[in-house]
Every structure is written in structure tokens, then in C-alpha cells.
PDB file of N, CA and C in Angstrom:
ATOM      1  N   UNK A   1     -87.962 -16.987 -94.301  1.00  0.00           N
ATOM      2  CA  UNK A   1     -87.745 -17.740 -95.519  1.00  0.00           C
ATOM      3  C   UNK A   1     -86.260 -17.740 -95.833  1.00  0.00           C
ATOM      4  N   UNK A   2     -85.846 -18.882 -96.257  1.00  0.00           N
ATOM      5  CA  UNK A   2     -84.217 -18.978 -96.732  1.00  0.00           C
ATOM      6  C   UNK A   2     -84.069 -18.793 -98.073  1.00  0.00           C
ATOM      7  N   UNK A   3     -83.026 -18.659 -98.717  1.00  0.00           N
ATOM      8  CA  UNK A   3     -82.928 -17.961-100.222  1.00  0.00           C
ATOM      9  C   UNK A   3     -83.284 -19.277-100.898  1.00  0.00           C
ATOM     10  N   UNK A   4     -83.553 -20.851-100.255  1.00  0.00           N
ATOM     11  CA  UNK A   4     -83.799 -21.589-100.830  1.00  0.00           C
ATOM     12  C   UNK A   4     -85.504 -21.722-101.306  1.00  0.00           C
ATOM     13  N   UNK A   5     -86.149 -21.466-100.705  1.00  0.00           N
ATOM     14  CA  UNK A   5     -87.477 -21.356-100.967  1.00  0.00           C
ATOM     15  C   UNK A   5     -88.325 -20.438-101.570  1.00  0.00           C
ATOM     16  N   UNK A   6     -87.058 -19.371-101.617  1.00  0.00           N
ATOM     17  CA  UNK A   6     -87.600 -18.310-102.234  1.00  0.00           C
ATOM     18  C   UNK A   6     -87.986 -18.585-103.725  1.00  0.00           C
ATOM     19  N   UNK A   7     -88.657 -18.305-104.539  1.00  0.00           N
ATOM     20  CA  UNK A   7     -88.611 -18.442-106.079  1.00  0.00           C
ATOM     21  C   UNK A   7     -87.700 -17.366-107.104  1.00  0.00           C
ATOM     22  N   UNK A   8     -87.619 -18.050-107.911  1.00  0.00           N
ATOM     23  CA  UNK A   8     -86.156 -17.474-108.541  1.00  0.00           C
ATOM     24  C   UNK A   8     -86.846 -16.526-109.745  1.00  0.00           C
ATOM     25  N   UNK A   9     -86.404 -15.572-110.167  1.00  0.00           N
ATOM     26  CA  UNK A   9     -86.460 -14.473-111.131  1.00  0.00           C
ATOM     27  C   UNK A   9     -86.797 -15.591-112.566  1.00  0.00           C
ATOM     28  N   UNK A  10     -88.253 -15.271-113.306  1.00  0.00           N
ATOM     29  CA  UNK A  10     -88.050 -16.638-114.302  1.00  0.00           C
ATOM     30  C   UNK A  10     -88.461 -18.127-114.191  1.00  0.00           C
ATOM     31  N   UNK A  11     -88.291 -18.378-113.172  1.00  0.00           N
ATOM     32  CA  UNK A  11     -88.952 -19.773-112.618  1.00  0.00           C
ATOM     33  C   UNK A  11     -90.245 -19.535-112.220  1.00  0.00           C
ATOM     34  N   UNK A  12     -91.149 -19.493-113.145  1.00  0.00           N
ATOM     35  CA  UNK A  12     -92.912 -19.398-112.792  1.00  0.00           C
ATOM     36  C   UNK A  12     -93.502 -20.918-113.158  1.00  0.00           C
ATOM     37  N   UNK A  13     -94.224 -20.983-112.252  1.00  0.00           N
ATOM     38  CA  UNK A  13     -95.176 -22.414-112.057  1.00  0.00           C
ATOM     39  C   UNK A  13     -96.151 -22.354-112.887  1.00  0.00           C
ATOM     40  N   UNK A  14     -96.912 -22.645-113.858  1.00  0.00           N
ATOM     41  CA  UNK A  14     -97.867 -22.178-114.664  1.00  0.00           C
ATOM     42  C   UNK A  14     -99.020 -21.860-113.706  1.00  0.00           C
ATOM     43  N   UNK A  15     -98.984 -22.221-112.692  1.00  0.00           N
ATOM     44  CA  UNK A  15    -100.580 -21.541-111.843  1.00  0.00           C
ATOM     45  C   UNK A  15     -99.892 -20.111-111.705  1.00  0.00           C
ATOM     46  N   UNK A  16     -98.466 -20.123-111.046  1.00  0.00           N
ATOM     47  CA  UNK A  16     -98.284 -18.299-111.121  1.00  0.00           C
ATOM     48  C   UNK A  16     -98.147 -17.741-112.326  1.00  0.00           C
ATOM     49  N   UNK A  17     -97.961 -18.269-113.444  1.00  0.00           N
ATOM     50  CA  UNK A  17     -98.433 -17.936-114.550  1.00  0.00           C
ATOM     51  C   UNK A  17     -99.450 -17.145-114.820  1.00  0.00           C
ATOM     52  N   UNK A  18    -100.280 -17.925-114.737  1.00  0.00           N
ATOM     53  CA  UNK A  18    -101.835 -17.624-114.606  1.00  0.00           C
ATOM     54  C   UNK A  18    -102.193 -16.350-113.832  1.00  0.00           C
ATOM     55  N   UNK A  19    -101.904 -16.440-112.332  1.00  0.00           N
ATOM     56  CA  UNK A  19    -101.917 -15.550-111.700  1.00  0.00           C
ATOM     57  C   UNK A  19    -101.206 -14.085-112.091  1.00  0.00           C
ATOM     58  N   UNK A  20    -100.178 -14.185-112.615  1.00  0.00           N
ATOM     59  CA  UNK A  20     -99.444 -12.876-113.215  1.00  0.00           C
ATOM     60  C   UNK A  20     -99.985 -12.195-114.323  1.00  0.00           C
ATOM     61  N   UNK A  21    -100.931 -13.434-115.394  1.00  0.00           N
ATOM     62  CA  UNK A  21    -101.616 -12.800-116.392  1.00  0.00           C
ATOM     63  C   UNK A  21    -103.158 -12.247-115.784  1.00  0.00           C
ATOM     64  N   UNK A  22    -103.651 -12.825-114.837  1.00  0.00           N
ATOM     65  CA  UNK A  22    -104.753 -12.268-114.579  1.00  0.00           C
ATOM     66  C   UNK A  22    -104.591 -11.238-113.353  1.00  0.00           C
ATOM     67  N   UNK A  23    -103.422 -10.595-112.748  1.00  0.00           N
ATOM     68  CA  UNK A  23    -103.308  -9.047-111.997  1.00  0.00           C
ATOM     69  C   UNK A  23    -102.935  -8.518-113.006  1.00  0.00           C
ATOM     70  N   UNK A  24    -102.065  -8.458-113.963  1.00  0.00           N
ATOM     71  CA  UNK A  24    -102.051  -7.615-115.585  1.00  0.00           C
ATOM     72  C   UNK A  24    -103.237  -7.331-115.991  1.00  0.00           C
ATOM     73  N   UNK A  25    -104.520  -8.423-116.380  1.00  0.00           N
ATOM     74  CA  UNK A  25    -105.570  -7.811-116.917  1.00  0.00           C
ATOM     75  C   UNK A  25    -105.877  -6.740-115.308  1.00  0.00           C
ATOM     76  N   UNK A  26    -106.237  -7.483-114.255  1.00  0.00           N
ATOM     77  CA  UNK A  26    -107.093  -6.059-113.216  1.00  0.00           C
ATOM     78  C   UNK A  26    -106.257  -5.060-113.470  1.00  0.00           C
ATOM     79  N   UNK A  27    -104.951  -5.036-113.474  1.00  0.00           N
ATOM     80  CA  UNK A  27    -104.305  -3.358-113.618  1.00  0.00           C
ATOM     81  C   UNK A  27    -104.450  -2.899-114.772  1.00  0.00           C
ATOM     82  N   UNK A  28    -104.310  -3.881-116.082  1.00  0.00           N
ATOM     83  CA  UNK A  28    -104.729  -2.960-117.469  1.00  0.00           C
ATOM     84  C   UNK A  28    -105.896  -2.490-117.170  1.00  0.00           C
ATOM     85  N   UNK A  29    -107.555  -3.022-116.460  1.00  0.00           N
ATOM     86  CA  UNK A  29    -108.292  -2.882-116.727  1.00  0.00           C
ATOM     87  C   UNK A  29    -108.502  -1.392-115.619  1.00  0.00           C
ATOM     88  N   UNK A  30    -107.916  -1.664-114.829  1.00  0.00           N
ATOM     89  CA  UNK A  30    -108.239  -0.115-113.747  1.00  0.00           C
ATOM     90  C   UNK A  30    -107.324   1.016-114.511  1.00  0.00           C
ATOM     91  N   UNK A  31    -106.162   0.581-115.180  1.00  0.00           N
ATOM     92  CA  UNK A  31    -106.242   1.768-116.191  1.00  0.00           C
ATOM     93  C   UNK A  31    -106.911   2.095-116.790  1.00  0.00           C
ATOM     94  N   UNK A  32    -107.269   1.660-118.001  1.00  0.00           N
ATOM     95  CA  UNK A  32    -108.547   1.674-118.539  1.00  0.00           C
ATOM     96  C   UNK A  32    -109.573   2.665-117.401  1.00  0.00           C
ATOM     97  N   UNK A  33    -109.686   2.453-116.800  1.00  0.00           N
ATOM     98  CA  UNK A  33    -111.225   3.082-116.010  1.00  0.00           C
ATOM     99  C   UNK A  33    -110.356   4.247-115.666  1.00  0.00           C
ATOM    100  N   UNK A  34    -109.534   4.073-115.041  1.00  0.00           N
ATOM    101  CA  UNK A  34    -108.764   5.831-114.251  1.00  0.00           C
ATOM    102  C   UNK A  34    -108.804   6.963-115.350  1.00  0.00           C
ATOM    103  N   UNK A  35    -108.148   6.061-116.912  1.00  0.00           N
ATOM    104  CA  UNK A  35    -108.344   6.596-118.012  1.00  0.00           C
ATOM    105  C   UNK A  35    -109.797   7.635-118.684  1.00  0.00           C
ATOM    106  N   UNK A  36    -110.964   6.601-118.220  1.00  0.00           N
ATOM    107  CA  UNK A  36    -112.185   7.083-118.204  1.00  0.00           C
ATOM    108  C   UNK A  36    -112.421   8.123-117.563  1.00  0.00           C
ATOM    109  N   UNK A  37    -112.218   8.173-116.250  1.00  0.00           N
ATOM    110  CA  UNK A  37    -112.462   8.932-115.061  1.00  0.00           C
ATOM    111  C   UNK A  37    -111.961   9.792-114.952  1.00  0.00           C
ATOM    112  N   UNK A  38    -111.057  10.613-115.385  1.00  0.00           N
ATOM    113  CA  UNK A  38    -110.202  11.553-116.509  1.00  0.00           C
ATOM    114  C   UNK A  38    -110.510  12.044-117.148  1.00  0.00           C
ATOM    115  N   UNK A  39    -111.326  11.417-118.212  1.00  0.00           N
ATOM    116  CA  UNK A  39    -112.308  12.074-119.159  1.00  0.00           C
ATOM    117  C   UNK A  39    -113.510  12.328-118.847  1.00  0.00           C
ATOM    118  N   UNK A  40    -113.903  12.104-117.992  1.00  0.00           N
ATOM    119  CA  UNK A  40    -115.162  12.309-117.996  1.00  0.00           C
ATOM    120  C   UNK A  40    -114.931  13.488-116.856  1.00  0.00           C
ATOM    121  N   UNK A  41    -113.951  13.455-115.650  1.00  0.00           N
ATOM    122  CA  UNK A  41    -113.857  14.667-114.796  1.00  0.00           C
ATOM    123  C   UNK A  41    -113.585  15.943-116.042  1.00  0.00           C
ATOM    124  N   UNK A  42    -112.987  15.910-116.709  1.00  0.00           N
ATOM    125  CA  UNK A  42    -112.159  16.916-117.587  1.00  0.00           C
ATOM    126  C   UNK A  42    -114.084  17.368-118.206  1.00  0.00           C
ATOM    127  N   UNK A  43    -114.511  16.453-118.687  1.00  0.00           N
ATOM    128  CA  UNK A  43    -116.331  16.957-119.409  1.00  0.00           C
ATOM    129  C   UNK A  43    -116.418  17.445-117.837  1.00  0.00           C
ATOM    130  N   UNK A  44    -116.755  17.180-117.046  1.00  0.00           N
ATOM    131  CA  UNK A  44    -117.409  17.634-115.516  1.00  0.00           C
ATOM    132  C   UNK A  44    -116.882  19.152-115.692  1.00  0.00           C
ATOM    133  N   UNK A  45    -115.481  19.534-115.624  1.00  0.00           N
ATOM    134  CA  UNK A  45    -115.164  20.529-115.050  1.00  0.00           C
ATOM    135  C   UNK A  45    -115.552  21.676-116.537  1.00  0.00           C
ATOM    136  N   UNK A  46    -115.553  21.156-117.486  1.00  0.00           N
ATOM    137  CA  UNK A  46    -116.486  22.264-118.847  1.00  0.00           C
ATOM    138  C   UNK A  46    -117.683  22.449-118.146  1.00  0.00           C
ATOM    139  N   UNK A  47    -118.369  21.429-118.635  1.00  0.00           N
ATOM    140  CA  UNK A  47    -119.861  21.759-117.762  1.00  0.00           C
ATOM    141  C   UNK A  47    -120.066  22.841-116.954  1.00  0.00           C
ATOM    142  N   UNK A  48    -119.409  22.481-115.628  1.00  0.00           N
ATOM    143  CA  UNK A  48    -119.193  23.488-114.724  1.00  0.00           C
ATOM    144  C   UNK A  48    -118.871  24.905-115.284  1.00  0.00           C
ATOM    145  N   UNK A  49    -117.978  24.931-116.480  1.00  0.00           N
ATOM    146  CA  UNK A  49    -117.249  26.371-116.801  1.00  0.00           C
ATOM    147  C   UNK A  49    -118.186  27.048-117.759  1.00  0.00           C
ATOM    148  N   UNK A  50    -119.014  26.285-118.270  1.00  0.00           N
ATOM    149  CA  UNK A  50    -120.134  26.906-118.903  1.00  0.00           C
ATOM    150  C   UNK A  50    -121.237  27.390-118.447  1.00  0.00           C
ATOM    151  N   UNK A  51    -121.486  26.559-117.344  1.00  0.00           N
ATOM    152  CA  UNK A  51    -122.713  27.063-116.559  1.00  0.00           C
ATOM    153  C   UNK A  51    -122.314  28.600-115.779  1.00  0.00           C
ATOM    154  N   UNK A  52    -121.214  28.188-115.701  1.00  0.00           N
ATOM    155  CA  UNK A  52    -120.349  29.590-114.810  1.00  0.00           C
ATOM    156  C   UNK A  52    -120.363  30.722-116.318  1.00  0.00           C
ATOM    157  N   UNK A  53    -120.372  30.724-117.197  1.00  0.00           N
ATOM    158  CA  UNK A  53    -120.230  31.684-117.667  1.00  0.00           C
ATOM    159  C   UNK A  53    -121.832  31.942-118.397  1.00  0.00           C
ATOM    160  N   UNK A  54    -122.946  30.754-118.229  1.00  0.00           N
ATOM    161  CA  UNK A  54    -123.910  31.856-118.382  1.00  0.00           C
ATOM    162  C   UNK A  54    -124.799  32.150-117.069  1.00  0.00           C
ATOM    163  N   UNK A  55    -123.625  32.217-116.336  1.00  0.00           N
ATOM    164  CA  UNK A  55    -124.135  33.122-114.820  1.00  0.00           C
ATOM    165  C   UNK A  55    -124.386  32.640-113.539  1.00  0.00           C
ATOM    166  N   UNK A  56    -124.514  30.955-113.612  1.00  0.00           N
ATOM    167  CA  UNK A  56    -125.037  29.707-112.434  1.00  0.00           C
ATOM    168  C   UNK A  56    -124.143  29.942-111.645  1.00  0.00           C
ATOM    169  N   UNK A  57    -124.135  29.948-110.359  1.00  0.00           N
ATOM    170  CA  UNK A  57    -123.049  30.026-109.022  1.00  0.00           C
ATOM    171  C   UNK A  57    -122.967  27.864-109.345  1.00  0.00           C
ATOM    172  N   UNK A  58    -121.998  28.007-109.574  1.00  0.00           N
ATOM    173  CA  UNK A  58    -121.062  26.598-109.453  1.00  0.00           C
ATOM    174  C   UNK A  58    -121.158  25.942-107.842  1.00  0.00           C
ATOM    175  N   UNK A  59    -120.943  27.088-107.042  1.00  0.00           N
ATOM    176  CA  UNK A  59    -120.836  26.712-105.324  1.00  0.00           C
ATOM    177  C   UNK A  59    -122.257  25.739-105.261  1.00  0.00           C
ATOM    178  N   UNK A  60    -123.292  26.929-105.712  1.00  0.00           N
ATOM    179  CA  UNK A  60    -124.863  26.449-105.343  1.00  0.00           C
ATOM    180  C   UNK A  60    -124.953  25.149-106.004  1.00  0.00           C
ATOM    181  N   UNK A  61    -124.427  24.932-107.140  1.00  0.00           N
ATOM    182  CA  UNK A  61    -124.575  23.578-108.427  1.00  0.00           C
ATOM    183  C   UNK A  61    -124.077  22.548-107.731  1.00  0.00           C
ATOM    184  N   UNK A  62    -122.998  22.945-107.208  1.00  0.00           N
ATOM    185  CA  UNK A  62    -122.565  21.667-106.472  1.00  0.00           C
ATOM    186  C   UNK A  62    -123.500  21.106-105.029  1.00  0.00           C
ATOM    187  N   UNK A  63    -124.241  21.843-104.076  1.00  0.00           N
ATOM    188  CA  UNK A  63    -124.859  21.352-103.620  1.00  0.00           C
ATOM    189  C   UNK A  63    -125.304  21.305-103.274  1.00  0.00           C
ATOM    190  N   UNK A  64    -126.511  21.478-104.709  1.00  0.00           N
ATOM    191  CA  UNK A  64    -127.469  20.947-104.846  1.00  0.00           C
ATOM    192  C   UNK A  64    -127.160  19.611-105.660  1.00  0.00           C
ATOM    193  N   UNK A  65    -126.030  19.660-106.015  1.00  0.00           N
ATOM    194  CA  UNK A  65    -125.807  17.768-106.804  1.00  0.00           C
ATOM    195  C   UNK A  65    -126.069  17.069-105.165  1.00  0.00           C
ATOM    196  N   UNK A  66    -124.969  17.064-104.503  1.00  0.00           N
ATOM    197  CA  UNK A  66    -124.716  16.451-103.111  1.00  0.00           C
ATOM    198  C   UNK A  66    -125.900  16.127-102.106  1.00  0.00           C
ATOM    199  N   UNK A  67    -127.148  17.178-102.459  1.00  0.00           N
ATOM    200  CA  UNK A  67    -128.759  17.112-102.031  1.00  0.00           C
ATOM    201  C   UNK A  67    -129.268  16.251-103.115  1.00  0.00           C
ATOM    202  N   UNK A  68    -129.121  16.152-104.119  1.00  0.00           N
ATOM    203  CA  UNK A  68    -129.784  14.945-104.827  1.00  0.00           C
ATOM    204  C   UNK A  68    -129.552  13.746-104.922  1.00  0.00           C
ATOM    205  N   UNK A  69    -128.309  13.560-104.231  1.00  0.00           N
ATOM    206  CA  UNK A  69    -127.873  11.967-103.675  1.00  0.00           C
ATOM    207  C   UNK A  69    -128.677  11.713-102.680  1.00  0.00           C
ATOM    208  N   UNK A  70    -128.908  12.487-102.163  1.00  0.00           N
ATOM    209  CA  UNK A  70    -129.806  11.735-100.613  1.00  0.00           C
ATOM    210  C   UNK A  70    -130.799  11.930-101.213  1.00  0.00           C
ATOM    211  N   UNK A  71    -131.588  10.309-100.305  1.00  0.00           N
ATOM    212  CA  UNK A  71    -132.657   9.996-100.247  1.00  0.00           C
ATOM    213  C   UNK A  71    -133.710  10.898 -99.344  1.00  0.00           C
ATOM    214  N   UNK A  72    -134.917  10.984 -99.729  1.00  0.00           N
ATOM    215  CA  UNK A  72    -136.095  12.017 -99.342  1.00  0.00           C
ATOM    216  C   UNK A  72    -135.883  11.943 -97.301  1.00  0.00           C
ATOM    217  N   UNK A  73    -135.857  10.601 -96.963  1.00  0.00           N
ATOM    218  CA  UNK A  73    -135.583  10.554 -95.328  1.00  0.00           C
ATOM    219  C   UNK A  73    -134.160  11.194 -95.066  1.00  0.00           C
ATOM    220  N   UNK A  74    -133.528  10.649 -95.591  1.00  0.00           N
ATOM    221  CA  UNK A  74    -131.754  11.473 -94.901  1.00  0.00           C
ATOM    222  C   UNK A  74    -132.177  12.768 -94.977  1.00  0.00           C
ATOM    223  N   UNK A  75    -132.739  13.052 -96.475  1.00  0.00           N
ATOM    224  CA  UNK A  75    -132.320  14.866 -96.468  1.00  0.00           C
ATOM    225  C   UNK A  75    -133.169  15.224 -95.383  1.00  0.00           C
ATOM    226  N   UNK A  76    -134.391  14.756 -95.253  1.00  0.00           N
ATOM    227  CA  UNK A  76    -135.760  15.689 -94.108  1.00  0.00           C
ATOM    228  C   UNK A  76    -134.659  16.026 -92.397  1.00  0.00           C
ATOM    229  N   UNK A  77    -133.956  14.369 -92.379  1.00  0.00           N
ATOM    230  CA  UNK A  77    -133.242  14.302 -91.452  1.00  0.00           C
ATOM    231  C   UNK A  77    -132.177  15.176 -91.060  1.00  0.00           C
ATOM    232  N   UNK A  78    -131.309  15.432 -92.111  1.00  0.00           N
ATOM    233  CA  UNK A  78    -130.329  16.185 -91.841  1.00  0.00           C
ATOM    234  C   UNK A  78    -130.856  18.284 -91.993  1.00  0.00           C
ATOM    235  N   UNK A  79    -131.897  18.302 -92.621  1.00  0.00           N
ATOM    236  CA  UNK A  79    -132.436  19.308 -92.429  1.00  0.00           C
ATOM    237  C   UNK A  79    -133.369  19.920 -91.007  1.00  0.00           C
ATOM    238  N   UNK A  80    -133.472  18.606 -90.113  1.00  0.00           N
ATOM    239  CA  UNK A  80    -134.073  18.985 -89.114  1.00  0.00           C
ATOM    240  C   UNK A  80    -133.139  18.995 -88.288  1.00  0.00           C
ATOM    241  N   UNK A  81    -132.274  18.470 -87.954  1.00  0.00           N
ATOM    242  CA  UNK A  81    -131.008  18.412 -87.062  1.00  0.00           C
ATOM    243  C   UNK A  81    -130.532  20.439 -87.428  1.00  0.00           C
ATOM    244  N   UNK A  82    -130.273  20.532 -88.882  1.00  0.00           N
ATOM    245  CA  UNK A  82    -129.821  22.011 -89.302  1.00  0.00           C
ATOM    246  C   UNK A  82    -130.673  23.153 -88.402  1.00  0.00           C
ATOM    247  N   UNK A  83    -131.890  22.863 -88.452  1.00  0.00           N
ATOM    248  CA  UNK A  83    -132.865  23.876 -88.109  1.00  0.00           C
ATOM    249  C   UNK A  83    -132.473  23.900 -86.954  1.00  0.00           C
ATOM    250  N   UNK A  84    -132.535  22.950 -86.004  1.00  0.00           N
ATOM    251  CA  UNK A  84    -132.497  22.662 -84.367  1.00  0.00           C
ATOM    252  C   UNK A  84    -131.599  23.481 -83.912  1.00  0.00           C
ATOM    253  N   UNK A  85    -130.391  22.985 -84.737  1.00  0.00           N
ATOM    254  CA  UNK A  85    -128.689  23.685 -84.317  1.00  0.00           C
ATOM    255  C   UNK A  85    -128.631  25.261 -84.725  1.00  0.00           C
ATOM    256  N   UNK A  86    -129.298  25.532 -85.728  1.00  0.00           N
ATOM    257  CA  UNK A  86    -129.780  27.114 -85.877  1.00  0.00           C
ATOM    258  C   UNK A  86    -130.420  28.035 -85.208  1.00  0.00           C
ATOM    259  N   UNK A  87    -131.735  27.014 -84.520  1.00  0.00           N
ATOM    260  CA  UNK A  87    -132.414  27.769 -83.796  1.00  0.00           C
ATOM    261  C   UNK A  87    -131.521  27.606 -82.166  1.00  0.00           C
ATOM    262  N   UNK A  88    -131.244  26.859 -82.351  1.00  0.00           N
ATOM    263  CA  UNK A  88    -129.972  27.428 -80.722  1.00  0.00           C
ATOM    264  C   UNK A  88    -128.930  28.211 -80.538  1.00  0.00           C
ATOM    265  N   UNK A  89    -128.499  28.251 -82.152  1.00  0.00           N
ATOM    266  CA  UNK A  89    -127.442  29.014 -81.812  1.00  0.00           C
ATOM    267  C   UNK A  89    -128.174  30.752 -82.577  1.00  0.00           C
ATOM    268  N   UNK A  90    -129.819  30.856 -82.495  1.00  0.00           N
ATOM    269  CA  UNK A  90    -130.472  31.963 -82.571  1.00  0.00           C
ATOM    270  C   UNK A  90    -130.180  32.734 -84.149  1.00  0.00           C
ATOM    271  N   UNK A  91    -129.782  31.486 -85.153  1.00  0.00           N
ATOM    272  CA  UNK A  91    -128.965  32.090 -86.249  1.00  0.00           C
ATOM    273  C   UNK A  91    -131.129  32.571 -87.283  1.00  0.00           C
ATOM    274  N   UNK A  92    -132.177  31.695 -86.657  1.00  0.00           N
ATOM    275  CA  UNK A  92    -133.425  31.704 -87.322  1.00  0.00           C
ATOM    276  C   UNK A  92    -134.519  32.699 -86.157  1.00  0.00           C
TER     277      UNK A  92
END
């Protein structure tokens, strides 16, 4: 590109107009959410500090969250693969 085609600092076309006001809203708006996601990790990690202090192992809390994402087939699945690799390496 030559410095002629380039667009100049100030010289906006009203379609890039447009375009400049609507990546402003997506970035206001993913602030907004990062903002959220912040707050709500910050509640996550109380949670956690409460359960820890009336005695819950946090390690175990966590996963068992990570086992309740999977669906009833993955988990059977990945629990039989566990057993297999256990019983070979004579750990059952």
C-alpha cells in the first residue's frame, strides 16, 4: 500500500463509522462480562474458603465438580480405561 491509499487519521467513511462504533460496543461489552467473571470467580474462591473451613477437602470439591460435567457415557468411559491402566500397572 502507498501512503496514498492509506486512510488518514480523522477521515472516516460513515460505514467505518459504523464499524468503529460497533467494535466499541463488542469491547465495552466483553468488559462488561470479564468484569462479571471477576466477580463471580472472587464468590467461587469464598465458597471454596468456607467449605474449607468447615472441614471439605477443596482438592476432592473440585473433582467432583469436573465429574459432574461429564455425561453418564464419558464418565463410565473414562472410568473403565482408569481401571484397565490400574489393573496393569497392578496398582488394584
Amino acid at each position: 500500500m502507498n501512503a496514498h491509499s492509506m486512510p488518514k487519521t480523522g477521515d472516516v467513511s460513515s460505514s467505518e463509522g459504523v464499524a468503529a462504533d460497533e467494535l466499541k460496543q463488542f469491547i465495552e461489552r466483553i468488559e462488561r462480562l470479564e468484569e462479571e467473571k471477576a466477580g463471580i470467580a472472587a464468590d467461587v474462591k469464598e465458597v471454596f474458603q468456607e467449605l474449607r473451613g468447615r472441614g471439605f477437602d477443596a482438592k476432592a470439591v473440585r473433582a467432583i465438580l469436573r465429574i459432574r460435567k461429564k455425561d453418564h457415557a464419558e464418565r463410565q468411559e473414562e472410568e473403565a480405561i482408569l481401571e484397565l491402566y490400574m489393573q496393569a500397572l497392578g496398582m488394584v
